[in-house]
PDB file of N, CA and C in Angstrom:
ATOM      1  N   UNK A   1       9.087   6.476   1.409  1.00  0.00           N
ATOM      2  CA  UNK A   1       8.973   5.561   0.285  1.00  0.00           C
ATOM      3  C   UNK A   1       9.376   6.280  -0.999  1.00  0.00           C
ATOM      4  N   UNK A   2      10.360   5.365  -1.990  1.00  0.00           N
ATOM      5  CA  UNK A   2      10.390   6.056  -3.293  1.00  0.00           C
ATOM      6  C   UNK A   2       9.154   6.213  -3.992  1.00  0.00           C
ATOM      7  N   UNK A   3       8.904   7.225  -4.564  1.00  0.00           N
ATOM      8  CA  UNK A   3       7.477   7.547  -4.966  1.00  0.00           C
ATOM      9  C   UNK A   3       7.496   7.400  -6.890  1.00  0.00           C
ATOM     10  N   UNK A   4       8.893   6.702  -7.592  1.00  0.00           N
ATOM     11  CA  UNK A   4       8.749   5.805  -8.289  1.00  0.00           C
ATOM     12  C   UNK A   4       8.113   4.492  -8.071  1.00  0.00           C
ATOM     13  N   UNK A   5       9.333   4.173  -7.293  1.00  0.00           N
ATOM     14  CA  UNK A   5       8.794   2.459  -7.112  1.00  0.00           C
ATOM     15  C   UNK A   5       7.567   2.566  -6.986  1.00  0.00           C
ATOM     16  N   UNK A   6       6.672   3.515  -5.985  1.00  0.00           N
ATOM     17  CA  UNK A   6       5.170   3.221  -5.540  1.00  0.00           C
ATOM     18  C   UNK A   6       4.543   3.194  -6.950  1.00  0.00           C
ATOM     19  N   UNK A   7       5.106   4.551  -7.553  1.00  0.00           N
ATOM     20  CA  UNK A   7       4.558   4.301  -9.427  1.00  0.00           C
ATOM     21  C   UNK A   7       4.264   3.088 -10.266  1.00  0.00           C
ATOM     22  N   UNK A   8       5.548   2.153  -9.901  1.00  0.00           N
ATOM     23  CA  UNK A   8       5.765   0.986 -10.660  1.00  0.00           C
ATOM     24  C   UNK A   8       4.700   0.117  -9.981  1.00  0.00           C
ATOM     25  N   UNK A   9       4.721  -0.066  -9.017  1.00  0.00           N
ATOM     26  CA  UNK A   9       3.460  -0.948  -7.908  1.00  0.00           C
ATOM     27  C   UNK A   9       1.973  -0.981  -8.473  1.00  0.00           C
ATOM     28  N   UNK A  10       1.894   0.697  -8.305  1.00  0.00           N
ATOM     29  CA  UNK A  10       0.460   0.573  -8.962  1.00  0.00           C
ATOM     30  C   UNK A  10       0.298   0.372 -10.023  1.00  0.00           C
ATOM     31  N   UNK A  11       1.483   0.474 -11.307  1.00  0.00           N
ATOM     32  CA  UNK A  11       1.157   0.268 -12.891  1.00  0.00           C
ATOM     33  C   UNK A  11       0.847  -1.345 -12.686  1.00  0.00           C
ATOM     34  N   UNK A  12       1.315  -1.833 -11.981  1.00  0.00           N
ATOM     35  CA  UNK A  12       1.234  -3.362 -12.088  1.00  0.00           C
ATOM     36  C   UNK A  12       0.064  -4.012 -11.271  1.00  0.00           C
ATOM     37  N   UNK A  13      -0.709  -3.386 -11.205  1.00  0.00           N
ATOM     38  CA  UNK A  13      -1.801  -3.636 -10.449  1.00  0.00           C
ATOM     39  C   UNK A  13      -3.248  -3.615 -11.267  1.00  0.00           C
ATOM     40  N   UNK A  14      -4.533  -4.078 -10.933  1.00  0.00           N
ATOM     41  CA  UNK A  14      -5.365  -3.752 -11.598  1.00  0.00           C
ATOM     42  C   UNK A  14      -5.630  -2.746 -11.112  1.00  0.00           C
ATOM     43  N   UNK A  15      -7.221  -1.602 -11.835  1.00  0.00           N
ATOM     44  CA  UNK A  15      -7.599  -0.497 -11.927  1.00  0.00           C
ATOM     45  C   UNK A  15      -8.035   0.063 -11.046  1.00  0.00           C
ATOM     46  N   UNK A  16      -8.851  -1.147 -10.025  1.00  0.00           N
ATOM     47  CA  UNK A  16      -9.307  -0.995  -8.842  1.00  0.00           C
ATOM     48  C   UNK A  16      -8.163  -2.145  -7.691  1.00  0.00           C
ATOM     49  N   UNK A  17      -7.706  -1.925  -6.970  1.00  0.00           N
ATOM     50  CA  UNK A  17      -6.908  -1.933  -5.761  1.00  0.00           C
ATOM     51  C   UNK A  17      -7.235  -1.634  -4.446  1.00  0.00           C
ATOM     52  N   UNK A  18      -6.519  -3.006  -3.626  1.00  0.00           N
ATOM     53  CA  UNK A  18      -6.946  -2.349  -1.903  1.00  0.00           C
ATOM     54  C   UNK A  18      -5.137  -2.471  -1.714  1.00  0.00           C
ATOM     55  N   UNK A  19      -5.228  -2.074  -0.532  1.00  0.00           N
ATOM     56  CA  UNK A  19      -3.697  -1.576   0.171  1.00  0.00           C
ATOM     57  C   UNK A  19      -3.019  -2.665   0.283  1.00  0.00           C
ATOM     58  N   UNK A  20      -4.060  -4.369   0.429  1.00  0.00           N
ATOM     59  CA  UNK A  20      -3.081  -4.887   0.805  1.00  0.00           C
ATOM     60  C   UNK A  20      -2.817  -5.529  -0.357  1.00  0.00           C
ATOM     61  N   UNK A  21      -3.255  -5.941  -1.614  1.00  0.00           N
ATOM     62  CA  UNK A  21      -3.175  -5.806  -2.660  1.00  0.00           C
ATOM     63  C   UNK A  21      -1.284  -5.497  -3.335  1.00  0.00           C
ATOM     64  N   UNK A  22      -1.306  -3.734  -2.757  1.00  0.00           N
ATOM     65  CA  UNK A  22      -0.166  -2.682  -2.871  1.00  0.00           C
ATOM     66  C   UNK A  22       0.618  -3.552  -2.129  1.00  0.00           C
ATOM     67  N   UNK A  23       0.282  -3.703  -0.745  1.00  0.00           N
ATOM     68  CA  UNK A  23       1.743  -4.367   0.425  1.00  0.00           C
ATOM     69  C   UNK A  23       2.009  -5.541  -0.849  1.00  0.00           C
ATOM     70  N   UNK A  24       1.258  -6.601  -0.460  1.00  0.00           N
ATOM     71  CA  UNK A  24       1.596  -7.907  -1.342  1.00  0.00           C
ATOM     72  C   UNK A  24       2.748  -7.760  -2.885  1.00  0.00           C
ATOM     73  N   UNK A  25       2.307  -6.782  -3.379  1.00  0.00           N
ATOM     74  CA  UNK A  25       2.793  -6.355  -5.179  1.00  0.00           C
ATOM     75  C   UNK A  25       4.392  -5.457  -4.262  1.00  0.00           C
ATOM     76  N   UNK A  26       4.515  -4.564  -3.485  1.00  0.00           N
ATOM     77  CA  UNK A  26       5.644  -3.961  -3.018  1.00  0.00           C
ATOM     78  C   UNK A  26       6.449  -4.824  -2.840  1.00  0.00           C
ATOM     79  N   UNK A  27       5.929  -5.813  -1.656  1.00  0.00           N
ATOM     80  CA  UNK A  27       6.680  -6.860  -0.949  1.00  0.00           C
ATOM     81  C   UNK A  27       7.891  -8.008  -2.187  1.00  0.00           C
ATOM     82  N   UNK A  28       6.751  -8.452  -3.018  1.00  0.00           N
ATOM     83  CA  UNK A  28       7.043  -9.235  -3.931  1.00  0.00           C
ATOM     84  C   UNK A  28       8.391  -8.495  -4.821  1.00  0.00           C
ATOM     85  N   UNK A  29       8.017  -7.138  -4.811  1.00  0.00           N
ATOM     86  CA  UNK A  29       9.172  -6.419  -6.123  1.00  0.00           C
ATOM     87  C   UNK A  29      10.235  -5.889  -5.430  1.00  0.00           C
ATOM     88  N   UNK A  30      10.224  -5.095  -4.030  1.00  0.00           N
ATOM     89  CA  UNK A  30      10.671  -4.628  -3.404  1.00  0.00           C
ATOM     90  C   UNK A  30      10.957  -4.845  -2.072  1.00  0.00           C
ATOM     91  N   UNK A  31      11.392  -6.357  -2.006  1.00  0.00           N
ATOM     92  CA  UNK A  31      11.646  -6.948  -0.745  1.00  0.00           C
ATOM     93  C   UNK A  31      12.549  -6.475   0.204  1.00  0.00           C
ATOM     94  N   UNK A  32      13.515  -6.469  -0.371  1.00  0.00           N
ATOM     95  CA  UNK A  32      14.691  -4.878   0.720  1.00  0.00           C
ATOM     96  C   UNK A  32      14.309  -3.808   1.340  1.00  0.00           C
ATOM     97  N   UNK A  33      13.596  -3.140   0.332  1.00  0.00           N
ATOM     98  CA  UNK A  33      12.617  -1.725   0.690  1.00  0.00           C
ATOM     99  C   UNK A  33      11.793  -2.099   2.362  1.00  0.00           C
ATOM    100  N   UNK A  34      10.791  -3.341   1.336  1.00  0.00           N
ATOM    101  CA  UNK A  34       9.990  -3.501   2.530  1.00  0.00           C
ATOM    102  C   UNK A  34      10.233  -4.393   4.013  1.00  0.00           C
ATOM    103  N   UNK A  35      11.546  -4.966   3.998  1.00  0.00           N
ATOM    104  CA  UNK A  35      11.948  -5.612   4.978  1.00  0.00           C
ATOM    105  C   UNK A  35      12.492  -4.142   5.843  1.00  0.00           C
ATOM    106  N   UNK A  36      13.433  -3.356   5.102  1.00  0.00           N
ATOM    107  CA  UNK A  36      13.906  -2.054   6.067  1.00  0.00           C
ATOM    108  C   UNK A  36      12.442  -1.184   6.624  1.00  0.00           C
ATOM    109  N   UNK A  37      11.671  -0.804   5.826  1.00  0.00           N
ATOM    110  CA  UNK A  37      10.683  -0.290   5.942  1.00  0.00           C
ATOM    111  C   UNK A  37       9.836  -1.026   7.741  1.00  0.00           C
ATOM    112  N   UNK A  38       9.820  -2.529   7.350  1.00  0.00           N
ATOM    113  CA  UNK A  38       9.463  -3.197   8.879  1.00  0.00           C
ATOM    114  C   UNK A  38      10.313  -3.208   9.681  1.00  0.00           C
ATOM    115  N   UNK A  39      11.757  -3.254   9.421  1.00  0.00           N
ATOM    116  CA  UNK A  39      13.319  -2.456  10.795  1.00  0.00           C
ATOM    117  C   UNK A  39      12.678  -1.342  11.254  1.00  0.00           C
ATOM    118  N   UNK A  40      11.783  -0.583  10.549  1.00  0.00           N
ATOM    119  CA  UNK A  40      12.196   1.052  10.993  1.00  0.00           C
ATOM    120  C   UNK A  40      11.624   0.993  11.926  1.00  0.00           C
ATOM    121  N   UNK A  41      10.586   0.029  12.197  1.00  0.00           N
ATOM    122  CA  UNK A  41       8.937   0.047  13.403  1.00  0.00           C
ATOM    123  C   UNK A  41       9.170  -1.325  14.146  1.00  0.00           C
ATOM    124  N   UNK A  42      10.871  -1.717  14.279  1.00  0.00           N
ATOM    125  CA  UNK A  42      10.899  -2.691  15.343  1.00  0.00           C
ATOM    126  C   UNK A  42      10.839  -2.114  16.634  1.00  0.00           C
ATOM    127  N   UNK A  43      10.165  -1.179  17.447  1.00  0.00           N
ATOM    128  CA  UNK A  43      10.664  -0.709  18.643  1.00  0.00           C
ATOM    129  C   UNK A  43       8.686  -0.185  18.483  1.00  0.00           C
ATOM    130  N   UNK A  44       7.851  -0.067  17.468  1.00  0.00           N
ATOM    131  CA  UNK A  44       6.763   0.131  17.841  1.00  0.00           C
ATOM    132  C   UNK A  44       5.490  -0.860  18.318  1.00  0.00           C
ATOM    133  N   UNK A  45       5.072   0.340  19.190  1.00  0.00           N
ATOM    134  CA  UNK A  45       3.986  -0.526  20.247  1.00  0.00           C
ATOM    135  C   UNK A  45       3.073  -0.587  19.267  1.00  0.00           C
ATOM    136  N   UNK A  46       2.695  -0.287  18.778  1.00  0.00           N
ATOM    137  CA  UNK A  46       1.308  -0.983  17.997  1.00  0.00           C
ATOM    138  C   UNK A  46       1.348  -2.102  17.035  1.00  0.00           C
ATOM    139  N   UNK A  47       2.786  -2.814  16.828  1.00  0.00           N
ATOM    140  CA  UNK A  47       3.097  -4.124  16.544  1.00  0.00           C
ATOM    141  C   UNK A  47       4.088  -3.567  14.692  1.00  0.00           C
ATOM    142  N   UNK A  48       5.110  -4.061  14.711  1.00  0.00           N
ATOM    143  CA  UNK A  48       5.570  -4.197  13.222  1.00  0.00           C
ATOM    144  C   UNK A  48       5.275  -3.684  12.173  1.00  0.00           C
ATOM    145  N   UNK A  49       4.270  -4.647  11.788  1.00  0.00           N
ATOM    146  CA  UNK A  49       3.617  -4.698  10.530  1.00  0.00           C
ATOM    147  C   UNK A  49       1.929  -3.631  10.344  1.00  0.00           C
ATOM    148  N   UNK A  50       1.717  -3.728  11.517  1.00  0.00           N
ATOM    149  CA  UNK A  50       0.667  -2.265  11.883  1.00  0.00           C
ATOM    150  C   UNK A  50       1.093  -1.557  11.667  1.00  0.00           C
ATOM    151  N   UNK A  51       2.536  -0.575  12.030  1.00  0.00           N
ATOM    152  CA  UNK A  51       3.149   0.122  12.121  1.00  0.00           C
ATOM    153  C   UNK A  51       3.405   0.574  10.666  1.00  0.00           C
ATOM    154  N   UNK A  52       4.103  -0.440   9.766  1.00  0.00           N
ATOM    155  CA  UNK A  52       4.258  -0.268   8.695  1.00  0.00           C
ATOM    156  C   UNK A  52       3.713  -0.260   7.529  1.00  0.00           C
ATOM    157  N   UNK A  53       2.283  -0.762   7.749  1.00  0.00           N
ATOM    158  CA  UNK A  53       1.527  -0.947   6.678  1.00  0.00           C
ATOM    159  C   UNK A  53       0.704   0.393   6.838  1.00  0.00           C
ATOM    160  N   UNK A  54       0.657   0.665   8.110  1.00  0.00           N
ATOM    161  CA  UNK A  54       0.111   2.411   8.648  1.00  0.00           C
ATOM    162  C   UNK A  54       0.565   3.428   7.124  1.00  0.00           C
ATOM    163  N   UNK A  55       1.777   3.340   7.662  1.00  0.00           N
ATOM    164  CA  UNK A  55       2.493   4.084   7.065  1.00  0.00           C
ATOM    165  C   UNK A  55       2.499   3.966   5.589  1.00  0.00           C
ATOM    166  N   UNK A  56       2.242   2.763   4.825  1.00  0.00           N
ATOM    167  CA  UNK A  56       2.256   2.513   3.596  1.00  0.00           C
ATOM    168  C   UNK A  56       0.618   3.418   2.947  1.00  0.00           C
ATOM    169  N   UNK A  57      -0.233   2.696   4.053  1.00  0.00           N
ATOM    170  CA  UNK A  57      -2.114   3.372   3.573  1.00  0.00           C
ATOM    171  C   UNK A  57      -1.486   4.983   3.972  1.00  0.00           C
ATOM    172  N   UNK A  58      -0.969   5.543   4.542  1.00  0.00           N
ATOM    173  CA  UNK A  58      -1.299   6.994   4.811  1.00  0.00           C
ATOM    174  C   UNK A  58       0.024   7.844   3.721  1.00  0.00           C
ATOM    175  N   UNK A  59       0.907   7.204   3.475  1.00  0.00           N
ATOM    176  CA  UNK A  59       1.713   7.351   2.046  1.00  0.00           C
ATOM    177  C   UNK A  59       0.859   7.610   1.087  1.00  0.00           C
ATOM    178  N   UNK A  60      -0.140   6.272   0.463  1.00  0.00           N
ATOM    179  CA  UNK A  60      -0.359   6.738  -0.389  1.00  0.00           C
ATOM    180  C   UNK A  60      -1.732   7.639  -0.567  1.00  0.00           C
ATOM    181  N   UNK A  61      -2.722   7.773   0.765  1.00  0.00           N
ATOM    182  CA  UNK A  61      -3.486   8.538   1.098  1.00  0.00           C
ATOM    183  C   UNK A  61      -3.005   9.913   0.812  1.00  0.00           C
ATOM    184  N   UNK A  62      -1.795  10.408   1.141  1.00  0.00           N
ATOM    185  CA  UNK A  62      -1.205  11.752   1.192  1.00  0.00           C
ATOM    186  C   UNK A  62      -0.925  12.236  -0.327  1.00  0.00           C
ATOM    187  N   UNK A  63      -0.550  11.445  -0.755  1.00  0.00           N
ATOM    188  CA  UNK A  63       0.678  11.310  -2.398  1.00  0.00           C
ATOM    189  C   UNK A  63      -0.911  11.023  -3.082  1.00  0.00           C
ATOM    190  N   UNK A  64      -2.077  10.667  -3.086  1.00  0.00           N
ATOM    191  CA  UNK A  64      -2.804   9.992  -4.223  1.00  0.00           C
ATOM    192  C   UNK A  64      -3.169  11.120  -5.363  1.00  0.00           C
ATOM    193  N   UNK A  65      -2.631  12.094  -5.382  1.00  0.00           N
ATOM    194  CA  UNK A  65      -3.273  12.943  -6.488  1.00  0.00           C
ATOM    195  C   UNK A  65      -1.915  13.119  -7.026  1.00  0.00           C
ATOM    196  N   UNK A  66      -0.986  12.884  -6.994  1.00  0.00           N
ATOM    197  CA  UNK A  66       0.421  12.813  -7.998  1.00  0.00           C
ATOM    198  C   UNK A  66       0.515  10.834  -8.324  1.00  0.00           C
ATOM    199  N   UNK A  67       0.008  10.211  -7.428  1.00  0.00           N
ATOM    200  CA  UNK A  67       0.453   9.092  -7.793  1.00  0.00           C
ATOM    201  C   UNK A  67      -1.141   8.748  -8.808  1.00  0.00           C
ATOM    202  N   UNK A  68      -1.797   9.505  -8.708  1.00  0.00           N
ATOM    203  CA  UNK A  68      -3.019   9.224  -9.777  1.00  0.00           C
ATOM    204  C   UNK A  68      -3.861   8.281  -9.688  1.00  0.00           C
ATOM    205  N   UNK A  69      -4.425   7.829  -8.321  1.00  0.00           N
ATOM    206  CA  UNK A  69      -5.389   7.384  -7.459  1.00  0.00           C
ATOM    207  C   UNK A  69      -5.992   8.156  -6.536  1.00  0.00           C
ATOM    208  N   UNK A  70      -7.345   7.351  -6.277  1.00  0.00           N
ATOM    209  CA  UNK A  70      -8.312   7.737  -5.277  1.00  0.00           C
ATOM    210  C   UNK A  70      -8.981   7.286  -4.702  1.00  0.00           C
ATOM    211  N   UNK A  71      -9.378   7.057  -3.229  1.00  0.00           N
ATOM    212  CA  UNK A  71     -10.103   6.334  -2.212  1.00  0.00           C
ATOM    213  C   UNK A  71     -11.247   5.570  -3.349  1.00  0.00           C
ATOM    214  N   UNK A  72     -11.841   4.383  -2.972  1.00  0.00           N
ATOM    215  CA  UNK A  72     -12.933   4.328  -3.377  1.00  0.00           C
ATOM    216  C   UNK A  72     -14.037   4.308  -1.919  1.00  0.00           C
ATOM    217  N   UNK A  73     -13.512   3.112  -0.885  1.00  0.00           N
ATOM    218  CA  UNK A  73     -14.246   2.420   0.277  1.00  0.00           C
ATOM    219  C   UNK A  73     -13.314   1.662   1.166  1.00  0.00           C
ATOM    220  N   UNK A  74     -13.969   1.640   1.992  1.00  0.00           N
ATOM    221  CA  UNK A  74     -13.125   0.782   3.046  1.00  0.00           C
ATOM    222  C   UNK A  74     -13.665  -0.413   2.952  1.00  0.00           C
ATOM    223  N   UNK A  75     -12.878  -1.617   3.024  1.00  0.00           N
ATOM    224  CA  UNK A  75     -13.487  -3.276   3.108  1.00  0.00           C
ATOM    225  C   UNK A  75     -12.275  -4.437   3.912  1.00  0.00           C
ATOM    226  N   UNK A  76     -12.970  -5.432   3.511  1.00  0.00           N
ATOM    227  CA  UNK A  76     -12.253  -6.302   4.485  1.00  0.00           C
ATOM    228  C   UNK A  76     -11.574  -7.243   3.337  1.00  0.00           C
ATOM    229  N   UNK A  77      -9.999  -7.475   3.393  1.00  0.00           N
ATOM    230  CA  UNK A  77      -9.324  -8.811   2.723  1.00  0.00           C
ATOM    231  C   UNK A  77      -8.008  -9.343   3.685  1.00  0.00           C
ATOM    232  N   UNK A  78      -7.507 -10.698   2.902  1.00  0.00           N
ATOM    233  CA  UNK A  78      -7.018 -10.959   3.471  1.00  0.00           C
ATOM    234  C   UNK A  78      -4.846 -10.284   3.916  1.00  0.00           C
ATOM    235  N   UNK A  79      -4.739 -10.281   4.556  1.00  0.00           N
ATOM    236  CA  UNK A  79      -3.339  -9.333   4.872  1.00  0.00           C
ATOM    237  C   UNK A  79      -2.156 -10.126   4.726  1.00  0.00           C
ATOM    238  N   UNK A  80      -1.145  -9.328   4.796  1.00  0.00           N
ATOM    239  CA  UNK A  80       0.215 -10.411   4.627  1.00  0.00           C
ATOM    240  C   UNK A  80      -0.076 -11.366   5.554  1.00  0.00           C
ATOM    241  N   UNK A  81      -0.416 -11.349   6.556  1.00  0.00           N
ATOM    242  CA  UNK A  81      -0.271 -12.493   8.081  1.00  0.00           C
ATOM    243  C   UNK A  81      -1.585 -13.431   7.821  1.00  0.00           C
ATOM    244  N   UNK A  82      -2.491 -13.342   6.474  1.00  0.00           N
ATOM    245  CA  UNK A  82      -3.547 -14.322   6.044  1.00  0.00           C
ATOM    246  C   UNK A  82      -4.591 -14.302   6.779  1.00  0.00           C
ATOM    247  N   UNK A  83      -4.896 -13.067   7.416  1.00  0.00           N
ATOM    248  CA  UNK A  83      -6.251 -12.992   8.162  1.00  0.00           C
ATOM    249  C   UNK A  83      -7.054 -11.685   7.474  1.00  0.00           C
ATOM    250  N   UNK A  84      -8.720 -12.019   7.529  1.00  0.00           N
ATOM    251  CA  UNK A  84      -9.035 -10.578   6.963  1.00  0.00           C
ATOM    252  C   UNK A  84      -8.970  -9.317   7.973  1.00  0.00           C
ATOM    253  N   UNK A  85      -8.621  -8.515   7.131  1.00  0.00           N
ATOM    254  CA  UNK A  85      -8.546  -6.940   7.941  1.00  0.00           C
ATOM    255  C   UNK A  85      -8.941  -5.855   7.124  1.00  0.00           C
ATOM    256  N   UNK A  86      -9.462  -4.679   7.673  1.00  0.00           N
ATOM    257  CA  UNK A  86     -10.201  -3.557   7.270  1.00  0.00           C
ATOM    258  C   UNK A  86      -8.896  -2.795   6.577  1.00  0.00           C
ATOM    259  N   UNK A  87      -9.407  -1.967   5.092  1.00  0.00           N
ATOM    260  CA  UNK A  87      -7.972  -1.437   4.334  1.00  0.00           C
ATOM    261  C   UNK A  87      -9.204  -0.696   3.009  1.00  0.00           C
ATOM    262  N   UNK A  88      -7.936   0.265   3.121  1.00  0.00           N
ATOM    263  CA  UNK A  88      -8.378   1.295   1.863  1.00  0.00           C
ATOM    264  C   UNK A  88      -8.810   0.383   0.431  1.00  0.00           C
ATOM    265  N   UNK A  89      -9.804   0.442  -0.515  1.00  0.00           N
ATOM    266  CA  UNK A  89     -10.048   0.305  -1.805  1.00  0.00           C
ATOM    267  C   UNK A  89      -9.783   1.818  -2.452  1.00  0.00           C
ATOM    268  N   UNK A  90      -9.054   1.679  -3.165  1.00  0.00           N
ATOM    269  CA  UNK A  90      -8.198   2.640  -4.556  1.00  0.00           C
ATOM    270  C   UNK A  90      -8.580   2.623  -5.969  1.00  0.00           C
ATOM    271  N   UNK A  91      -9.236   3.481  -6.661  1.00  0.00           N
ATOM    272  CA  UNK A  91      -9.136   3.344  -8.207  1.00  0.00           C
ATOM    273  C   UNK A  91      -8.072   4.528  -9.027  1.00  0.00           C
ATOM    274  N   UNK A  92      -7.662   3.362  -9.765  1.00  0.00           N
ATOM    275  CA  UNK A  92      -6.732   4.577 -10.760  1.00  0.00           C
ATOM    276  C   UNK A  92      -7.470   5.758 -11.207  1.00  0.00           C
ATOM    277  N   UNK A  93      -6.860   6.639 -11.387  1.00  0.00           N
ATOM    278  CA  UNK A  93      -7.331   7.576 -11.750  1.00  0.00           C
ATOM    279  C   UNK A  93      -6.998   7.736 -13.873  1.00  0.00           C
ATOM    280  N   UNK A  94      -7.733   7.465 -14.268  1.00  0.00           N
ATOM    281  CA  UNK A  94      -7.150   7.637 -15.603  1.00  0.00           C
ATOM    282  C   UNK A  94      -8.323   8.666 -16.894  1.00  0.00           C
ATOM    283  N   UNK A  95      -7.191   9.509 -17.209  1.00  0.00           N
ATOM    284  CA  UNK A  95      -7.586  10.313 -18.354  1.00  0.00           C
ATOM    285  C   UNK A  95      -8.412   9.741 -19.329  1.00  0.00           C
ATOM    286  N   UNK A  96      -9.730   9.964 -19.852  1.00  0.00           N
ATOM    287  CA  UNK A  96     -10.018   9.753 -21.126  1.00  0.00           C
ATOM    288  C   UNK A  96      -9.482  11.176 -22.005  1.00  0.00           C
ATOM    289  N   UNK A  97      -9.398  10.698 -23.103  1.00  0.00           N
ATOM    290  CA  UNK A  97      -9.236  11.951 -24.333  1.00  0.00           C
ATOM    291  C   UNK A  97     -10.660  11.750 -25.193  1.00  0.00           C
TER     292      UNK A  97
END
């Protein structure tokens, strides 16, 4: 993943964020990205969009101390496919002076 664009994703997000939140806001800005991104995991067994949204929570799990977030909890909302599912909660990380 460009680790701009992911920049731009989260500026456009509120303070507190869950992943699917991120998919939904990616999807919407970065529909190319994220249509190739679901090509790459047409051949995986654990289904598509599992596959790829995997990959999106453990992106920004890895990257969250340059992209300037941090875990809060795990909870349940609803997913691109409109069912609830278990997914990272995120808060920005922001400087006071």
């Amino acid at each position: 993943m460009d680790k701009e664009k992911v920049k731009t994703i989260i500026s456009r997000l509120e303070c507190e964020f869950d992943s699917h939140e991120f998919i939904e806001k990616y999807l919407s800005t970065y529909e190319k990205d994220y249509v190739e991104l679901l090509y790459s995991f047409k051949d995986s067994k654990k289904g598509i969009f599992r596959a790829a949204h995997s990959k999106i929570g453990k992106y920004l799990s890895s990257n969250s101390s340059s992209l300037k977030i941090e875990k809060i909890e795990r909870g349940n909302s609803e997913n691109i496919k409109k069912y609830d599912s278990e997914n990272q909660t995120w808060k920005k990380i922001i400087k006071r002076l």
